[in-house]
Every structure is written in C-alpha cells, then in structure tokens.
PDB file of N, CA and C in Angstrom:
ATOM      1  N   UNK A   1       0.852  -1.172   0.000  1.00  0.00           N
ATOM      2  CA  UNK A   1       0.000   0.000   0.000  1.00  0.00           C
ATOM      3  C   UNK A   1       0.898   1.236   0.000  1.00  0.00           C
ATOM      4  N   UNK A   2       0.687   2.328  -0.881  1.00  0.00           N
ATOM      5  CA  UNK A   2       1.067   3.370  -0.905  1.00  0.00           C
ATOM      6  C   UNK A   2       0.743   4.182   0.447  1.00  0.00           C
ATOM      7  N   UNK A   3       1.993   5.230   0.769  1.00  0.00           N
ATOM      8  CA  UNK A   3       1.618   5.709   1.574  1.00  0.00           C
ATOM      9  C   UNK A   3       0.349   7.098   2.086  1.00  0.00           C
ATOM     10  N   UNK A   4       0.265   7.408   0.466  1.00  0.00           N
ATOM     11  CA  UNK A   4      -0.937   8.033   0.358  1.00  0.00           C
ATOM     12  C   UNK A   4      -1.744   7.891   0.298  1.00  0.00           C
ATOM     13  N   UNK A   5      -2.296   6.204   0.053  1.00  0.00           N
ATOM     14  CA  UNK A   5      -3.961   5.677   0.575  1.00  0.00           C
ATOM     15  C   UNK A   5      -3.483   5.033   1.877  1.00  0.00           C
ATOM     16  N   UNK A   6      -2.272   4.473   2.407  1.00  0.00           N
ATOM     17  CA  UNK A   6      -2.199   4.793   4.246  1.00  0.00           C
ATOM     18  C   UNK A   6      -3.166   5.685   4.979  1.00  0.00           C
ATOM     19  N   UNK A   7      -2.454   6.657   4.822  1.00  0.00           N
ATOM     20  CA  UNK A   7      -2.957   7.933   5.188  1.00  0.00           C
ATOM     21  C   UNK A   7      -4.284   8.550   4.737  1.00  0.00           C
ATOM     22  N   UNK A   8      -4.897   8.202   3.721  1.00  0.00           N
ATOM     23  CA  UNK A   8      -6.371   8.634   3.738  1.00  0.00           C
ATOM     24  C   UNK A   8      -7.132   7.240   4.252  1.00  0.00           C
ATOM     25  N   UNK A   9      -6.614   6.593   4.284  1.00  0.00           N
ATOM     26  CA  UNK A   9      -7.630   5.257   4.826  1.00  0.00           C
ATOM     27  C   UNK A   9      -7.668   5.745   6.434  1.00  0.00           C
ATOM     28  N   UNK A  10      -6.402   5.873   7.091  1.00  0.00           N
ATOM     29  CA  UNK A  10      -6.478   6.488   8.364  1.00  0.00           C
ATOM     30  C   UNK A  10      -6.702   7.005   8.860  1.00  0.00           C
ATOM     31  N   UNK A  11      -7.088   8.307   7.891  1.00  0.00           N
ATOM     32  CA  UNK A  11      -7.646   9.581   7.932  1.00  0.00           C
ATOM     33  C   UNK A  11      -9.841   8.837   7.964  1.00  0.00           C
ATOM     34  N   UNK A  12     -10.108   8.075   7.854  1.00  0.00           N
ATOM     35  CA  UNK A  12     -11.425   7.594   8.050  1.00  0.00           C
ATOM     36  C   UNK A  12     -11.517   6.236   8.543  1.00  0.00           C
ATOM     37  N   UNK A  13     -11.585   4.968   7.769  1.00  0.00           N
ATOM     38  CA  UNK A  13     -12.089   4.557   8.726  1.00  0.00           C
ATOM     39  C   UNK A  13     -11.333   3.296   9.285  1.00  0.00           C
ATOM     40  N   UNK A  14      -9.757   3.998   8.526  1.00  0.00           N
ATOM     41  CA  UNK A  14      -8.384   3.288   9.368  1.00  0.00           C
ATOM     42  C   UNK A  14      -8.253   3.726  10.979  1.00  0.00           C
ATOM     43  N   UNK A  15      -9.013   5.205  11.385  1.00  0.00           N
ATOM     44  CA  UNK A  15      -8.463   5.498  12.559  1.00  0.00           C
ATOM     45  C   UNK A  15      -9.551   4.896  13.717  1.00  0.00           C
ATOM     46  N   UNK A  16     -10.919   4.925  13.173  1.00  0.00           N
ATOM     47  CA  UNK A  16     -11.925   3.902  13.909  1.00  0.00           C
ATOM     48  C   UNK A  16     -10.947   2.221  13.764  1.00  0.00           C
ATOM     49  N   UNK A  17     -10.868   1.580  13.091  1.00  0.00           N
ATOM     50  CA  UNK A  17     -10.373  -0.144  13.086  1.00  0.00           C
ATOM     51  C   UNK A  17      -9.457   0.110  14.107  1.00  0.00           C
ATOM     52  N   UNK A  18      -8.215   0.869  13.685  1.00  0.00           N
ATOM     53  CA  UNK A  18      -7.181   1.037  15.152  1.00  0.00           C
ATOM     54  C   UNK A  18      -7.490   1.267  16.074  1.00  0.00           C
ATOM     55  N   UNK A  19      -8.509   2.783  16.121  1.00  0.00           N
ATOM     56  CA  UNK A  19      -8.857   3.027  17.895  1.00  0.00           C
ATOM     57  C   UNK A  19      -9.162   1.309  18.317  1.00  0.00           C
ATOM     58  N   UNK A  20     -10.196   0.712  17.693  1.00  0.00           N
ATOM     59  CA  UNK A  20     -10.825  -0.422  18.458  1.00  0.00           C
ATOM     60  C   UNK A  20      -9.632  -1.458  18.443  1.00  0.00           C
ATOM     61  N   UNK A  21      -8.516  -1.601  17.640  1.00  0.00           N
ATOM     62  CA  UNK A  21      -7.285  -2.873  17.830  1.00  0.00           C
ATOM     63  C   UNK A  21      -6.843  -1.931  19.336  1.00  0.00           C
ATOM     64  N   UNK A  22      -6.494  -0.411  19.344  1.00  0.00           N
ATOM     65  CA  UNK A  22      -5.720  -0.311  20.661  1.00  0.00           C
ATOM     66  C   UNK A  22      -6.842  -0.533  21.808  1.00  0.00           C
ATOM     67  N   UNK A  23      -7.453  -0.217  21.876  1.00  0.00           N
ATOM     68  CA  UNK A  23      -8.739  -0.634  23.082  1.00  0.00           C
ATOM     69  C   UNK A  23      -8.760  -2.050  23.447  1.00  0.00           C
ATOM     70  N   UNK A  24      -8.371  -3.145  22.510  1.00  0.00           N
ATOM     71  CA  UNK A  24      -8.564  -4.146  22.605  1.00  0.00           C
ATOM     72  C   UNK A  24      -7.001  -4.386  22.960  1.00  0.00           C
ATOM     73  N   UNK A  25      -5.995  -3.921  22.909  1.00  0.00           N
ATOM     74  CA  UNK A  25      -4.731  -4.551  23.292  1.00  0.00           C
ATOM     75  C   UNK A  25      -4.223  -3.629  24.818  1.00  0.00           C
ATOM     76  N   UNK A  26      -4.352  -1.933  24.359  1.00  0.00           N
ATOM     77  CA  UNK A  26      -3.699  -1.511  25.840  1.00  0.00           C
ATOM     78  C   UNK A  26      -4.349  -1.820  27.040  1.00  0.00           C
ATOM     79  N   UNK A  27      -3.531  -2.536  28.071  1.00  0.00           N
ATOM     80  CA  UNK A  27      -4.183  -2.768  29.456  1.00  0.00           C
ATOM     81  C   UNK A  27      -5.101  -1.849  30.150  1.00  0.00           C
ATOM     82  N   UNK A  28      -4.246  -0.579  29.846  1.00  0.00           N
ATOM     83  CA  UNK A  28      -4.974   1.010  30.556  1.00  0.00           C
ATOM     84  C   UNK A  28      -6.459   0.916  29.927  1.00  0.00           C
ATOM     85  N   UNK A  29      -6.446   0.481  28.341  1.00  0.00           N
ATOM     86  CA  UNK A  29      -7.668   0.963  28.168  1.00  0.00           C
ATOM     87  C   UNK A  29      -8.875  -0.171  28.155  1.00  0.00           C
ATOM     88  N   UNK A  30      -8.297  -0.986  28.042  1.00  0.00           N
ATOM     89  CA  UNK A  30      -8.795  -2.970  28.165  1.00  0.00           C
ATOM     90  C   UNK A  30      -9.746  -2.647  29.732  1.00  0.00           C
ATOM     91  N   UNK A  31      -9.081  -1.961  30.529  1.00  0.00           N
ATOM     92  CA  UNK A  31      -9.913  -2.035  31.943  1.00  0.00           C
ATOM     93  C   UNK A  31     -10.589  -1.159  32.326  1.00  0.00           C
ATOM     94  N   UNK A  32     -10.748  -0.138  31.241  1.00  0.00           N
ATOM     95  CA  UNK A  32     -12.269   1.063  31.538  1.00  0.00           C
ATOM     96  C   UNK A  32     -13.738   0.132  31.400  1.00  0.00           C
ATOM     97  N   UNK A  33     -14.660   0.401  31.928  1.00  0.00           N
ATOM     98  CA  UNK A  33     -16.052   0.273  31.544  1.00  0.00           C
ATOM     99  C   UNK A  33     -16.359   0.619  30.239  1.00  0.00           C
ATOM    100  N   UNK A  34     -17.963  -0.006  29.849  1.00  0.00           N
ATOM    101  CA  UNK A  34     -17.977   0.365  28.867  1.00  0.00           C
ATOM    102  C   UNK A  34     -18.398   1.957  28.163  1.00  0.00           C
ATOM    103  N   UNK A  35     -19.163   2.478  29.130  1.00  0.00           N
ATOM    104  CA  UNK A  35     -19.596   3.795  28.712  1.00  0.00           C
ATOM    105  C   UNK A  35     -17.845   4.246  28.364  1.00  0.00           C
ATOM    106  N   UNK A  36     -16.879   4.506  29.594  1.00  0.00           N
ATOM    107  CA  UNK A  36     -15.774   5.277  29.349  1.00  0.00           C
ATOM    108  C   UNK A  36     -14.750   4.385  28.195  1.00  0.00           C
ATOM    109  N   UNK A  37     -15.084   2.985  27.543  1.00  0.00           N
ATOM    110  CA  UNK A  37     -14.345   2.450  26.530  1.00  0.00           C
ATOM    111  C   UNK A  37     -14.936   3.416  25.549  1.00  0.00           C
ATOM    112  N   UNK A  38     -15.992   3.470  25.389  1.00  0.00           N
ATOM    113  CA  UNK A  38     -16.913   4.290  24.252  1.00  0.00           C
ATOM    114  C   UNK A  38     -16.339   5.659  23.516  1.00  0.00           C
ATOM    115  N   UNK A  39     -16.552   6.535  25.251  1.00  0.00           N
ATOM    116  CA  UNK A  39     -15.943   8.009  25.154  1.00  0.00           C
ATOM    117  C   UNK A  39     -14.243   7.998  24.643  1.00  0.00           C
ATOM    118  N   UNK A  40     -13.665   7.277  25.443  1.00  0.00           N
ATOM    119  CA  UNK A  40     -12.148   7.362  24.362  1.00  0.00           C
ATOM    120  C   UNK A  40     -12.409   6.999  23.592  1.00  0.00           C
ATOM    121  N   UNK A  41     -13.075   5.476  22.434  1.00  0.00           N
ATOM    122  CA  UNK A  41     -12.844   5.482  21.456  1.00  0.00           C
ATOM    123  C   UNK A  41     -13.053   6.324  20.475  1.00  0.00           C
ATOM    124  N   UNK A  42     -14.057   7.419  20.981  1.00  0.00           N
ATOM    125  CA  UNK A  42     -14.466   8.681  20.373  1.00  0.00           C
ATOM    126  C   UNK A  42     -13.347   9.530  20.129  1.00  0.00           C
ATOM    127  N   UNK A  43     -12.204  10.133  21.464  1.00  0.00           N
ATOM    128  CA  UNK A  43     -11.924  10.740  21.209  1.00  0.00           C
ATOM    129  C   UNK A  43     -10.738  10.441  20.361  1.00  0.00           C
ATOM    130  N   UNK A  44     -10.390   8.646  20.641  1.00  0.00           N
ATOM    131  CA  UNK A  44      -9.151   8.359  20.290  1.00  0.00           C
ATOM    132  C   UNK A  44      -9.012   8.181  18.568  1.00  0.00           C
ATOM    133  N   UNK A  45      -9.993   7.634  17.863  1.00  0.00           N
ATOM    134  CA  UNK A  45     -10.457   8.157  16.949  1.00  0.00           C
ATOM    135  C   UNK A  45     -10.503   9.304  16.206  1.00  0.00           C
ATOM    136  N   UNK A  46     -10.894  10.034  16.270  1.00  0.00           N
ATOM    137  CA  UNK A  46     -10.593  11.792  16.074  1.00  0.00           C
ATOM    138  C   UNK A  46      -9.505  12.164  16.027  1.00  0.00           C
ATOM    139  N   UNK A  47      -8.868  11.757  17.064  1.00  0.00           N
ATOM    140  CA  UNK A  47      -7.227  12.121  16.899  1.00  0.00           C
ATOM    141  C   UNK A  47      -6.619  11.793  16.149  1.00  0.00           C
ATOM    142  N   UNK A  48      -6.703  10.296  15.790  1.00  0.00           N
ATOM    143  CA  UNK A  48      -5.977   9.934  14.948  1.00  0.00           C
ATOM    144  C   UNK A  48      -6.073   9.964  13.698  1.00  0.00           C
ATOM    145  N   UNK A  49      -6.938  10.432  13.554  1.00  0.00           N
ATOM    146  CA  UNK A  49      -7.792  10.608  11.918  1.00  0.00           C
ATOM    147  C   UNK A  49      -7.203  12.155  11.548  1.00  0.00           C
ATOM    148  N   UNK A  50      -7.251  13.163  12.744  1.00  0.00           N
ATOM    149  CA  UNK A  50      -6.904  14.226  12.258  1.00  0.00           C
ATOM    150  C   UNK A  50      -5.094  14.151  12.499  1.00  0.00           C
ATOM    151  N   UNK A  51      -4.553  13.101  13.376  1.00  0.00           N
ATOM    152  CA  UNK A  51      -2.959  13.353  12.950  1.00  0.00           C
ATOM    153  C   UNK A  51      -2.733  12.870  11.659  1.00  0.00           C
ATOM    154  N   UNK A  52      -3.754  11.723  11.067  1.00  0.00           N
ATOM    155  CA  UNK A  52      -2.826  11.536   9.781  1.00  0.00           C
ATOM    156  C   UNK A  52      -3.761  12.152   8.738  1.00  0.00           C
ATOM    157  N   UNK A  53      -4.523  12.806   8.344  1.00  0.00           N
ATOM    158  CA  UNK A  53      -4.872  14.096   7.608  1.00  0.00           C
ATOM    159  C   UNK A  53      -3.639  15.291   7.858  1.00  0.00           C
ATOM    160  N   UNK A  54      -3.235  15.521   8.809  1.00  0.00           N
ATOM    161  CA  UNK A  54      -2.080  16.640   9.173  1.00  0.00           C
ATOM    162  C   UNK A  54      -0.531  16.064   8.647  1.00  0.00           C
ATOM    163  N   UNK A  55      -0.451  15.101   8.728  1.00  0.00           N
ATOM    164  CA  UNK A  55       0.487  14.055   8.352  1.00  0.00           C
ATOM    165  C   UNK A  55       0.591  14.254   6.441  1.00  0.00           C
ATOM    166  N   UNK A  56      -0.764  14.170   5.938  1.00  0.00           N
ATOM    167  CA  UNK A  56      -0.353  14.403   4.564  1.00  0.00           C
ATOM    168  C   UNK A  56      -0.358  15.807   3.739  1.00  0.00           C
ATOM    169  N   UNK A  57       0.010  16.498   5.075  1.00  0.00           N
ATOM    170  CA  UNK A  57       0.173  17.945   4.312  1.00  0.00           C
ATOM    171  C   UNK A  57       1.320  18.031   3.820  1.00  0.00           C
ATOM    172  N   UNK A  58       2.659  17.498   4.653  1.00  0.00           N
ATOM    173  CA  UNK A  58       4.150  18.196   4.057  1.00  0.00           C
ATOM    174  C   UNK A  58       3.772  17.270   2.807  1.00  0.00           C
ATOM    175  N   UNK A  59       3.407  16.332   2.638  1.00  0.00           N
ATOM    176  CA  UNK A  59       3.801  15.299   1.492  1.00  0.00           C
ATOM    177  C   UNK A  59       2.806  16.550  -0.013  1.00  0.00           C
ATOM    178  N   UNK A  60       1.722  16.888   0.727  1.00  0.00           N
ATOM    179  CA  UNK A  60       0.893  17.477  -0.656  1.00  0.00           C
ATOM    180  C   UNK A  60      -0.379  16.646  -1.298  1.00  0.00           C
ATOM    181  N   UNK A  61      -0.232  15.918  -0.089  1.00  0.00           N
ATOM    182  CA  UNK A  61      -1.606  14.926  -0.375  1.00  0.00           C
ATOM    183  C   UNK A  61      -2.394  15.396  -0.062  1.00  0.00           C
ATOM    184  N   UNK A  62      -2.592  16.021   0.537  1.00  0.00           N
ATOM    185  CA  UNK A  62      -4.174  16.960   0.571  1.00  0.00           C
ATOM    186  C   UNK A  62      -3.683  18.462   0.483  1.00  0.00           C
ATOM    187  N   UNK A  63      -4.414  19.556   0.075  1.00  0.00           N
ATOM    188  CA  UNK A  63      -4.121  20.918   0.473  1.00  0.00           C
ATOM    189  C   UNK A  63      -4.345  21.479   1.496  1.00  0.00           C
ATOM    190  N   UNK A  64      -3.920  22.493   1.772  1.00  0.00           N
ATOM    191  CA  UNK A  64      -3.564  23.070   3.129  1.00  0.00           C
ATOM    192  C   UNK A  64      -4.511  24.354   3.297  1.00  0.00           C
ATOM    193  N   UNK A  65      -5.745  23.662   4.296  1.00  0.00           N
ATOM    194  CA  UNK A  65      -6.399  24.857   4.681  1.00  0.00           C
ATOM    195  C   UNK A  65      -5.966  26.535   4.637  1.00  0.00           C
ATOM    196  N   UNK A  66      -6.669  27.301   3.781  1.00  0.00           N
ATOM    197  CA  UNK A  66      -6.180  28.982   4.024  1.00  0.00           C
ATOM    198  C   UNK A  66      -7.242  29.489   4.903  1.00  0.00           C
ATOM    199  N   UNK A  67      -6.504  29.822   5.996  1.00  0.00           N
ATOM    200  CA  UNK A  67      -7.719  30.363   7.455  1.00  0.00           C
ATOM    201  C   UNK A  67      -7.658  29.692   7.882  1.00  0.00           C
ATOM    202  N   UNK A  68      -8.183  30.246   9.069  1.00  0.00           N
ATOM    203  CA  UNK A  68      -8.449  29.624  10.429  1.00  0.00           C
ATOM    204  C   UNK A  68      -9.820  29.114  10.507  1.00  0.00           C
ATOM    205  N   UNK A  69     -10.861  29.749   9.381  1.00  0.00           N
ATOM    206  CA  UNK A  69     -12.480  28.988   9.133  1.00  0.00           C
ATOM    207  C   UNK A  69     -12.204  27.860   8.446  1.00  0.00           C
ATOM    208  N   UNK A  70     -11.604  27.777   7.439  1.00  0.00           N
ATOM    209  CA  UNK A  70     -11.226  27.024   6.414  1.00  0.00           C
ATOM    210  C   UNK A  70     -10.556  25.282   7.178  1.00  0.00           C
ATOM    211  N   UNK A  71      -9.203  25.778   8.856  1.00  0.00           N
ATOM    212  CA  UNK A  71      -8.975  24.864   9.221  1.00  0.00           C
ATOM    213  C   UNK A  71      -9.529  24.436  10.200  1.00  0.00           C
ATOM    214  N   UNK A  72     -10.530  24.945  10.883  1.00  0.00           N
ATOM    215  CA  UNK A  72     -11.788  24.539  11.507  1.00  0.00           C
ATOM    216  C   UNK A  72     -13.163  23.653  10.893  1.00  0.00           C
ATOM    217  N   UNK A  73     -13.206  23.803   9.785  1.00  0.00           N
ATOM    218  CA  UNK A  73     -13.943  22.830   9.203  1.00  0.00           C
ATOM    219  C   UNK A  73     -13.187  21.875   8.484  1.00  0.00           C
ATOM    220  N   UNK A  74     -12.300  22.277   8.545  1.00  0.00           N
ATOM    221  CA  UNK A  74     -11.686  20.704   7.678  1.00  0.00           C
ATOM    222  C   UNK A  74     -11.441  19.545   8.893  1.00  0.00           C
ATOM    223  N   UNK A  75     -10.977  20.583  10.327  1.00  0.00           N
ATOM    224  CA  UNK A  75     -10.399  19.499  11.285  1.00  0.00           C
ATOM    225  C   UNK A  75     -11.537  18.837  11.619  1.00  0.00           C
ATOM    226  N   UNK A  76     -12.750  19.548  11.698  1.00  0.00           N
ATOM    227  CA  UNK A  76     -14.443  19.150  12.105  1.00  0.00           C
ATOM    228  C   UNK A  76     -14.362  17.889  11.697  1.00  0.00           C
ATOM    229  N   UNK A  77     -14.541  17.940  10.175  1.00  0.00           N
ATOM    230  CA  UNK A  77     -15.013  17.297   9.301  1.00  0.00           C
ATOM    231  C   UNK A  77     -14.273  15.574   9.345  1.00  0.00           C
ATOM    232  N   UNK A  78     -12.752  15.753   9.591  1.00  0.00           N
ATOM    233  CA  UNK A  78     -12.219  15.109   9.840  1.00  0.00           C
ATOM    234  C   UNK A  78     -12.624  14.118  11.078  1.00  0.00           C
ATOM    235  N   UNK A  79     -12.400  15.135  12.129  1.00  0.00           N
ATOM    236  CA  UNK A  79     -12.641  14.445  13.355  1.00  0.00           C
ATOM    237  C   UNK A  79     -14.050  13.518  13.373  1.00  0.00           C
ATOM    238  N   UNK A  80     -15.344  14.391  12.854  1.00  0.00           N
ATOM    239  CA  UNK A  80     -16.356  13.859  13.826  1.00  0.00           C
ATOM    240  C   UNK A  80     -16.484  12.523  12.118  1.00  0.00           C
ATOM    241  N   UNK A  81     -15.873  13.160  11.323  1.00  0.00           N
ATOM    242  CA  UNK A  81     -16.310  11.597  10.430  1.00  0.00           C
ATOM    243  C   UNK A  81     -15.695   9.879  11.228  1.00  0.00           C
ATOM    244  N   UNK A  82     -14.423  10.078  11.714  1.00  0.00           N
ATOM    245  CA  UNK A  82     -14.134   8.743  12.227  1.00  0.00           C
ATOM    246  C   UNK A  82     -14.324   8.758  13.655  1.00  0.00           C
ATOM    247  N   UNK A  83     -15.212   9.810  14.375  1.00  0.00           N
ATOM    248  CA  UNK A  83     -15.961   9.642  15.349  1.00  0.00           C
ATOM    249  C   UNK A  83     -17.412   8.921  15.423  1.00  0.00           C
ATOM    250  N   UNK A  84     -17.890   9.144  13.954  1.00  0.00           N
ATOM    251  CA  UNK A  84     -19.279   8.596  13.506  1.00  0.00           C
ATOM    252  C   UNK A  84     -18.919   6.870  13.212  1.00  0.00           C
ATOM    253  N   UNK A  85     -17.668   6.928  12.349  1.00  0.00           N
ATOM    254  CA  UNK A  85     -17.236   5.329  11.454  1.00  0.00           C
ATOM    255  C   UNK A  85     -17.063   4.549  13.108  1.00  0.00           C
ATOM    256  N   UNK A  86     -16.343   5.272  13.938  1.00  0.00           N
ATOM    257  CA  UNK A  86     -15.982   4.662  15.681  1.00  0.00           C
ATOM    258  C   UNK A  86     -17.860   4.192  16.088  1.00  0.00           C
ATOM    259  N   UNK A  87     -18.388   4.764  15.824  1.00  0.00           N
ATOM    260  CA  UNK A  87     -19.863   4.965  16.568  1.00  0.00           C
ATOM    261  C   UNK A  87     -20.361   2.948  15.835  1.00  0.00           C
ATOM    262  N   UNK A  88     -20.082   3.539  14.450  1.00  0.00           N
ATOM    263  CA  UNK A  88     -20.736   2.414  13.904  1.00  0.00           C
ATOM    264  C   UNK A  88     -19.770   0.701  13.847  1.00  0.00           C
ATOM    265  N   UNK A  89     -18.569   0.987  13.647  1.00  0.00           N
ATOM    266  CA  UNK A  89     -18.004  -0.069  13.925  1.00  0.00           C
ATOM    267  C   UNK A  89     -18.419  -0.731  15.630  1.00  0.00           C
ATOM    268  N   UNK A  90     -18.508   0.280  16.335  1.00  0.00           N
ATOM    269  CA  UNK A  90     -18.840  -0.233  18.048  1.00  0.00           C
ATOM    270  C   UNK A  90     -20.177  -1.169  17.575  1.00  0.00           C
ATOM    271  N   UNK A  91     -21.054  -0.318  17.396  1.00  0.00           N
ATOM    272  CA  UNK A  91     -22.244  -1.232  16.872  1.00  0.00           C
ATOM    273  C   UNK A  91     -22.594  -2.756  16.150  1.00  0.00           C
ATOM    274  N   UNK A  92     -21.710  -2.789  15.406  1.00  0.00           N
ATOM    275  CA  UNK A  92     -21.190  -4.091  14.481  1.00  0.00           C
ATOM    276  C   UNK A  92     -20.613  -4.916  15.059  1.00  0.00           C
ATOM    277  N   UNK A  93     -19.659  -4.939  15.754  1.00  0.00           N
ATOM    278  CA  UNK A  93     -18.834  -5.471  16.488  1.00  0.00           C
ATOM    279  C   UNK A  93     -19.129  -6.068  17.725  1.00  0.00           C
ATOM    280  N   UNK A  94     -19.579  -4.812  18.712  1.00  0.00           N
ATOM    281  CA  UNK A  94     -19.626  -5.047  20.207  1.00  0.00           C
ATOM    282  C   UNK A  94     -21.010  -5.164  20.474  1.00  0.00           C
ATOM    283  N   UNK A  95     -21.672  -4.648  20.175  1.00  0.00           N
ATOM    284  CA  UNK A  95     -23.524  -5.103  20.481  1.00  0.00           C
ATOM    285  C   UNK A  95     -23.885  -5.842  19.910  1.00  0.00           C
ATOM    286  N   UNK A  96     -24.498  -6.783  20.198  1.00  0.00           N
ATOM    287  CA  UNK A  96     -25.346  -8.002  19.882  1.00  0.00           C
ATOM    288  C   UNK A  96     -26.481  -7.487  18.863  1.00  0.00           C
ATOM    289  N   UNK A  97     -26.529  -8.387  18.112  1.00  0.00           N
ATOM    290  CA  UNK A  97     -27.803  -8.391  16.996  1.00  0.00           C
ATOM    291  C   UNK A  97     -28.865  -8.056  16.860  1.00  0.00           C
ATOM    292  N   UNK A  98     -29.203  -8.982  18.473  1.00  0.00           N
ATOM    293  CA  UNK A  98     -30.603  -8.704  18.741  1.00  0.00           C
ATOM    294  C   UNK A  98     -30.577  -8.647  20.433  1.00  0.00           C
ATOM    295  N   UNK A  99     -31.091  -7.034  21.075  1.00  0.00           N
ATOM    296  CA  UNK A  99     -31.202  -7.346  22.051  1.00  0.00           C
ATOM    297  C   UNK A  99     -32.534  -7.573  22.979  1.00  0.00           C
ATOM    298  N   UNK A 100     -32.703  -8.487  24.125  1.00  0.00           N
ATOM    299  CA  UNK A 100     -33.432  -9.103  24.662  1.00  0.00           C
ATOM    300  C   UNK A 100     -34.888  -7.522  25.024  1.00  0.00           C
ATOM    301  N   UNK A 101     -35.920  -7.980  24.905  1.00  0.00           N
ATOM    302  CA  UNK A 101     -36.994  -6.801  25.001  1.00  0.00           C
ATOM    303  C   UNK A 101     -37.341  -7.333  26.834  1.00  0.00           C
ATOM    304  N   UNK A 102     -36.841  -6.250  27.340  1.00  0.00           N
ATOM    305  CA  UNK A 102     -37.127  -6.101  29.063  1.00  0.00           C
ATOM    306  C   UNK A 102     -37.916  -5.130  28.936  1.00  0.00           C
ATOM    307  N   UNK A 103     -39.421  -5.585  29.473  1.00  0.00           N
ATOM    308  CA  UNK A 103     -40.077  -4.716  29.805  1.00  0.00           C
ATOM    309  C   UNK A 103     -40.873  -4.058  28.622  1.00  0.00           C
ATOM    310  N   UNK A 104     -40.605  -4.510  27.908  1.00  0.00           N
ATOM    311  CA  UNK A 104     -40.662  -3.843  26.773  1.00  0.00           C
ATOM    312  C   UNK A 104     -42.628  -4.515  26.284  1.00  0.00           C
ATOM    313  N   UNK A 105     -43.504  -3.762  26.100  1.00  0.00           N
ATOM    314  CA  UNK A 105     -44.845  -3.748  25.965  1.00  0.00           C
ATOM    315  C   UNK A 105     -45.308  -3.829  24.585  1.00  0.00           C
ATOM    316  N   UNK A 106     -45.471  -5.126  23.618  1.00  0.00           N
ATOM    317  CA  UNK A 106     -46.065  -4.446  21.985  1.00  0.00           C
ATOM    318  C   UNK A 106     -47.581  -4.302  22.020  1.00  0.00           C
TER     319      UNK A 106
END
C-alpha cells in the first residue's frame, strides 16, 4: 500500500479499526467500563484521523487549509467523520444483533 492511501484510509475509517485494535490490546484501556471504553474510542479516533490528515500535508496529499475557518472545518469534518465510522463499527462489532426486550410492551 502506498503511503498516500495509508494515510487517507487512516484519515477515516483506518483510525476507527485502530482506535478499536488499541482498546482491545492496551491494558490502561482494556480495563475502563464500557460507557468510558466508548468516550475514548471517540476521542481516540478523532485524533488519529486528524494526525494523519495533518500528516499528509508536508507530502501534498491533501491541500492546506487557508484560514483559520477554512482549518476549523476541515479538522471538524475530519474528526467527527471517524468519530461517527468509531460509533458504527462499536455497533457491528460489540452489540449483539438482537437485544433481549425487558419490559418492553407491543
């Protein structure tokens, strides 16, 4: 793999697959609950999506926001997309198919 689809794969929904491989390997994060596994994978996600979007600027793989509006929506855009791909891989993965109806009245 080139290192310029590296880096845009990572930049989406390479940085969701990793957040969830490191969640699943670091001890620190292996032993949060699940609400607080959730919230990092959110944020851990985001991050990493926007370091390697930032990552392919010296190279020229993407262009380089002009402004400070301009790099506010790009980082947005960045972030909350492999915050959403994090949302849905959790779903696929970690919740069950079908869950049991408690209480639940048809």
């Amino acid at each position: 793999m080139e290192l310029k689809l590296f880096l845009a794969w990572l930049t989406t929904a390479g940085a969701a697959w990793l957040t969830y491989k490191l969640i699943d390997e670091v001890p620190a994060l292996k032993e949060l609950g699940p609400k607080a596994k959730r919230r990092a994978a959110y944020v851990l996600s985001a991050v990493i999506a926007i370091l390697a979007y930032l990552a392919q600027m010296p190279f020229g793989f993407v262009a380089v926001p002009a402004g400070w509006q301009a790099w506010a929506q790009a980082l947005f855009l960045v972030g909350t997309s492999a915050f959403g791909l994090a949302t849905i891989i959790h779903g696929e993965s970690d919740l069950p198919a079908e869950r049991p109806a408690e209480g639940v009245i048809l």
